[in-house]
Protein backbone atom coordinates (compact mmCIF):
# COMPACT_ATOMS: atom_id res chain seq x y z
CA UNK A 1 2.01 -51.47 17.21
CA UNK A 2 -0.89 -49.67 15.15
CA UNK A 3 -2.26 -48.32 17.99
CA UNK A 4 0.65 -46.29 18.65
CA UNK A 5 0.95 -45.25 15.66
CA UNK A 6 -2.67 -44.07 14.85
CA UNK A 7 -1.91 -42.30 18.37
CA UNK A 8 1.61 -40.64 17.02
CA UNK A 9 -0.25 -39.85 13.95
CA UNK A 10 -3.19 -38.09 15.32
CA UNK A 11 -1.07 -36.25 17.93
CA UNK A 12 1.23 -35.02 14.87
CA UNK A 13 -1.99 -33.96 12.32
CA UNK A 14 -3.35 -31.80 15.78
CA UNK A 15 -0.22 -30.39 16.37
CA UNK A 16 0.35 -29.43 12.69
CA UNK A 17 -3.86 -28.16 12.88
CA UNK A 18 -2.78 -26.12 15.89
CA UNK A 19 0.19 -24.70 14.41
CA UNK A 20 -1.55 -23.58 11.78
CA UNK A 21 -4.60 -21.98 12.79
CA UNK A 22 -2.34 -20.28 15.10
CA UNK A 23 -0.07 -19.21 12.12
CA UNK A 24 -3.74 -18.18 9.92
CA UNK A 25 -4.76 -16.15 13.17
CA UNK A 26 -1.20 -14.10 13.22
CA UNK A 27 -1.15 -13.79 9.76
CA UNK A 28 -4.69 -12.04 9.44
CA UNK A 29 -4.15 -9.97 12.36
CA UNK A 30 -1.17 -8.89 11.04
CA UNK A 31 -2.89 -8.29 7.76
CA UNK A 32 -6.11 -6.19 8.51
CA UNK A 33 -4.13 -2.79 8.81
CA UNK A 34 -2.89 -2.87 4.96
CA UNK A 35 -5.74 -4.51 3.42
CA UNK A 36 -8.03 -2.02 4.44
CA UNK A 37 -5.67 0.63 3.17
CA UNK A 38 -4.94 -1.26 0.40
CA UNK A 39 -8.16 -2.21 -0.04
CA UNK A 40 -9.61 1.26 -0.43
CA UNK A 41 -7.45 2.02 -3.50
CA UNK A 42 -8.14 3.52 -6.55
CA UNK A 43 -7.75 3.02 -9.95
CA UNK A 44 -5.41 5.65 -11.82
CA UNK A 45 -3.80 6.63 -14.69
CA UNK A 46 -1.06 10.21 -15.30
CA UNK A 47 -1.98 13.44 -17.68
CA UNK A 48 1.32 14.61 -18.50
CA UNK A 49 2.62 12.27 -16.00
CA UNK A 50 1.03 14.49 -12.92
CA UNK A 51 -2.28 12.56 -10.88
CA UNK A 52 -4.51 13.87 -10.18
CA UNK A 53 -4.80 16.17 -13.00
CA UNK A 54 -3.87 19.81 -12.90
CA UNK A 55 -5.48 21.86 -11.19
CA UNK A 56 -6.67 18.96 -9.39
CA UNK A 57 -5.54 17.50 -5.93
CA UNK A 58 -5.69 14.45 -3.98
CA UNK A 59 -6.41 14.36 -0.44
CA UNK A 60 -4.83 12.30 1.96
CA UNK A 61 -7.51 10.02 4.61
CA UNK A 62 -7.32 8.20 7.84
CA UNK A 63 -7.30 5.12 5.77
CA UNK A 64 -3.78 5.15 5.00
CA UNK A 65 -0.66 5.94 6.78
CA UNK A 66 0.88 6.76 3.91
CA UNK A 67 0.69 7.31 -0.06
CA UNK A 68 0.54 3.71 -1.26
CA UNK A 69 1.58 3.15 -5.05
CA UNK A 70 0.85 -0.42 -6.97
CA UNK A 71 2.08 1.12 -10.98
CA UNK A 72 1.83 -0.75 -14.12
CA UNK A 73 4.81 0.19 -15.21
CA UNK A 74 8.02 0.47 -12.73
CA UNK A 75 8.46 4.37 -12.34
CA UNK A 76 9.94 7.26 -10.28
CA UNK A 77 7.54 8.93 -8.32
CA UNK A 78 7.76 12.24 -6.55
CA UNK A 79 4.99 13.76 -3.92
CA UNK A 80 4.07 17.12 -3.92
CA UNK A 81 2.30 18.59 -1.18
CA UNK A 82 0.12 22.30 -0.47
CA UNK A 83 1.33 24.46 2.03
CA UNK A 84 -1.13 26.69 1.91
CA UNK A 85 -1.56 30.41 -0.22
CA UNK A 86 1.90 32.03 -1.19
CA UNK A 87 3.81 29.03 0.01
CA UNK A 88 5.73 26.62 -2.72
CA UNK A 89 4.72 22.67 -2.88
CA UNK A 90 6.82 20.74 -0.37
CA UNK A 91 8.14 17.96 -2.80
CA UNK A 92 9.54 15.04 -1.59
CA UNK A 93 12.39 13.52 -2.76
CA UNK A 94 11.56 10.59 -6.12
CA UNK A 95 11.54 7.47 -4.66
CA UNK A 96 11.30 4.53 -7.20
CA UNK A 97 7.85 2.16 -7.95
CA UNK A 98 8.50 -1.18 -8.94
CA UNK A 99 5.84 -2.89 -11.33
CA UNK A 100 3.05 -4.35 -9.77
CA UNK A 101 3.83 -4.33 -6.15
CA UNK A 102 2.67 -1.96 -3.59
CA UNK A 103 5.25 0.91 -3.03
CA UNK A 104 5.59 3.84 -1.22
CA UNK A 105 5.47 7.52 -2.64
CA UNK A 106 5.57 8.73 0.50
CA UNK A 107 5.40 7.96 4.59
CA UNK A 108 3.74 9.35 7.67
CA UNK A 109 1.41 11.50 5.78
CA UNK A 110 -1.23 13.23 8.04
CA UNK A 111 -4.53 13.06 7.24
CA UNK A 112 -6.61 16.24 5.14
CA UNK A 113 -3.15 17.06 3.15
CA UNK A 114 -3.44 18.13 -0.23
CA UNK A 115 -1.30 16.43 -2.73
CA UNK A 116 -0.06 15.42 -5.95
CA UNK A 117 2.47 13.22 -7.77
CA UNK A 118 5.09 13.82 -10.21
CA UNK A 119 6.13 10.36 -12.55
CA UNK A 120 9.22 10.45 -14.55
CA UNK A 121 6.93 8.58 -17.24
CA UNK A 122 3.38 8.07 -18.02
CA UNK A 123 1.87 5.00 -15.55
CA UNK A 124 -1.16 3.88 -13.87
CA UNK A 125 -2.36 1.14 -11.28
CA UNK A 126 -3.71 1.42 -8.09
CA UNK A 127 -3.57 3.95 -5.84
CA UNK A 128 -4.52 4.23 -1.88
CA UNK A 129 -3.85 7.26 0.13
């Protein structure tokens, strides 16, 4: 009788081992495209609730698909993009930041645009773009 159930209770703590190193190798697969965009953030804060700072501009990188928020403070946020000489900023519509999760300002950026963002209130946090 304690045979079998040494046996039943190795077979369950390799089954439950199995399933989860097979869960840990999903999960950090699954993982590796955000943390490295993520990962590559940068600390900011708003002047006159604009980042970068006039005349500034941001830049947007291979890095990121799109223009990852993580605010101190739950805000609107509004992207602003170049067009190029005598054109107006393409400005996205404000999408809302909650605090102290990563959020979206905005998707499907391509890469080498010229931006900045609008807040409806002074912020910072993390930024990765």
């Amino acid at each position: 009788m304690r045979t079998r159930r040494k046996i039943a209770t190795a077979l369950a703590a390799g089954t439950m081992t199995a399933g989860l190193l097979t869960g840990s190798a999903l999960t950090a697969s699954a993982d590796v495209a955000p943390m490295s965009c993520y990962g590559s953030g940068k600390a900011f804060s708003t002047t006159n609730k604009v980042w970068p700072a006039y005349p500034k501009w941001a830049k947007t990188t291979s890095q990121c698909a799109d223009v990852n928020v993580k605010a101190r403070v739950g805000a609107y946020v509004q992207a602003c993009f170049d067009r190029g000489p005598d054109e107006p900023h393409k400005c996205y519509r404000k999408r809302w930041l909650s605090q102290g999760v990563w959020d979206t300002a905005v998707t499907n950026v391509p890469d080498g645009k010229k931006f900045y963002l609008k807040f409806d209130r002074h912020t910072g946090g993390v930024i990765a773009y």
